[in-house]
Protein backbone atom coordinates (compact mmCIF):
# COMPACT_ATOMS: atom_id res chain seq x y z
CA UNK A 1 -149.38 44.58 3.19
CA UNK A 2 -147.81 46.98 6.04
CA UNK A 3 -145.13 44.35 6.23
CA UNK A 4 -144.18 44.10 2.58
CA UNK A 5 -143.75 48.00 2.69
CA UNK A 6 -141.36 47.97 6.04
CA UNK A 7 -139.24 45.02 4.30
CA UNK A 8 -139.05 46.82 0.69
CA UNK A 9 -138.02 50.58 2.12
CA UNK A 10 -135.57 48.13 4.70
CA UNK A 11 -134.26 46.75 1.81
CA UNK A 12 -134.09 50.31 -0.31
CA UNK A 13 -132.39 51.70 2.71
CA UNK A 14 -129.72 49.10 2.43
CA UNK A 15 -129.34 49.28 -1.09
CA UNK A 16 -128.68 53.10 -0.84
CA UNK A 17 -126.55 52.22 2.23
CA UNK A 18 -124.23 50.23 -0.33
CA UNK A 19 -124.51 52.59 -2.83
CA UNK A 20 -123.23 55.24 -1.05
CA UNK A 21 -120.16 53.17 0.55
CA UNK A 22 -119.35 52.21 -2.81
CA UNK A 23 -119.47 56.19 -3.96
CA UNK A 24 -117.24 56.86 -0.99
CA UNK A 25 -114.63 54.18 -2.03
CA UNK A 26 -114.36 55.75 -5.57
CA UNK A 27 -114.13 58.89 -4.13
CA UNK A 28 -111.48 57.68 -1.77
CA UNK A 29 -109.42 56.20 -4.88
CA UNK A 30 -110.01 59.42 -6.72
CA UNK A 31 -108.76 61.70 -4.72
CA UNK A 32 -105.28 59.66 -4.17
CA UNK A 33 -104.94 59.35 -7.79
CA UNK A 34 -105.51 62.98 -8.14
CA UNK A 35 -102.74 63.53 -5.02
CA UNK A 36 -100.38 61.32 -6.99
CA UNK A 37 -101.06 63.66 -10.03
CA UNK A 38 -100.06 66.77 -8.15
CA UNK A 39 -97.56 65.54 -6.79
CA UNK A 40 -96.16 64.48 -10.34
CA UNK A 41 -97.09 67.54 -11.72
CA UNK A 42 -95.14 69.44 -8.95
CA UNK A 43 -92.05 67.55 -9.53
CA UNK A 44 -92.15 68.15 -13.22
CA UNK A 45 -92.46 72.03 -13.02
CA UNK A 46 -89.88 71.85 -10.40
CA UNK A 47 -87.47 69.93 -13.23
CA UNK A 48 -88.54 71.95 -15.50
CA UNK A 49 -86.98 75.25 -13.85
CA UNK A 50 -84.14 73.78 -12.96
CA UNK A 51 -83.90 73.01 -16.79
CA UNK A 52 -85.00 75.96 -18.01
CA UNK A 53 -82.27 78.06 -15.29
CA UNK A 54 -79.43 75.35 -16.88
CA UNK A 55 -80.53 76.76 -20.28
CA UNK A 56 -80.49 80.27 -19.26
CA UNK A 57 -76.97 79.70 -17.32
CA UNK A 58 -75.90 77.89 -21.13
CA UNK A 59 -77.39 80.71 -23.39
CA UNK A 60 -75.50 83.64 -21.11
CA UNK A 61 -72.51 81.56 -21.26
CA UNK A 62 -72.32 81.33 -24.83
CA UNK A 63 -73.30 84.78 -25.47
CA UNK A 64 -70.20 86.06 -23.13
CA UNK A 65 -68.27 83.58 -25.28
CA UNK A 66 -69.35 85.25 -28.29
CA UNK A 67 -69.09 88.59 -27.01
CA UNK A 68 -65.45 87.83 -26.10
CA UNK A 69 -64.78 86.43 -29.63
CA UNK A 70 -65.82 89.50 -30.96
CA UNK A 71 -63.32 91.46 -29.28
CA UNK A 72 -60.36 90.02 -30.08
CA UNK A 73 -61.68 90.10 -33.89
């Protein structure tokens, strides 16, 4: 009877054992997804400036256009 108990908490202890490796591996695979998502996400706002500093550069180019335009009117 002592025995069965020993071998069913030996066997709970490796189940738990696997259970947590197996946590740990999704974990793992997780947290580099989640890397690869920042590091996407950092790229993209970095594009984004540079797009939004081309629009700005654009929009102040046309308006000096327009302002010239309006001069010689």
């Amino acid at each position: 009877m002592e025995n069965m108990d020993y071998q069913e908490i030996k066997e709970q202890i490796k189940e738990e054992k696997l259970q947590r490796t197996m946590r740990e591996k999704k974990n793992k695979k997780i947290e580099a997804q989640l890397k690869k998502v920042e590091k996407l996400e950092f790229q993209f706002n970095r594009e984004k400036i540079k797009l939004q500093a081309m629009m700005a550069k654009e929009n102040n180019a046309m308006n000096s256009s327009d302002s010239t335009d309006n001069i010689y009117e």
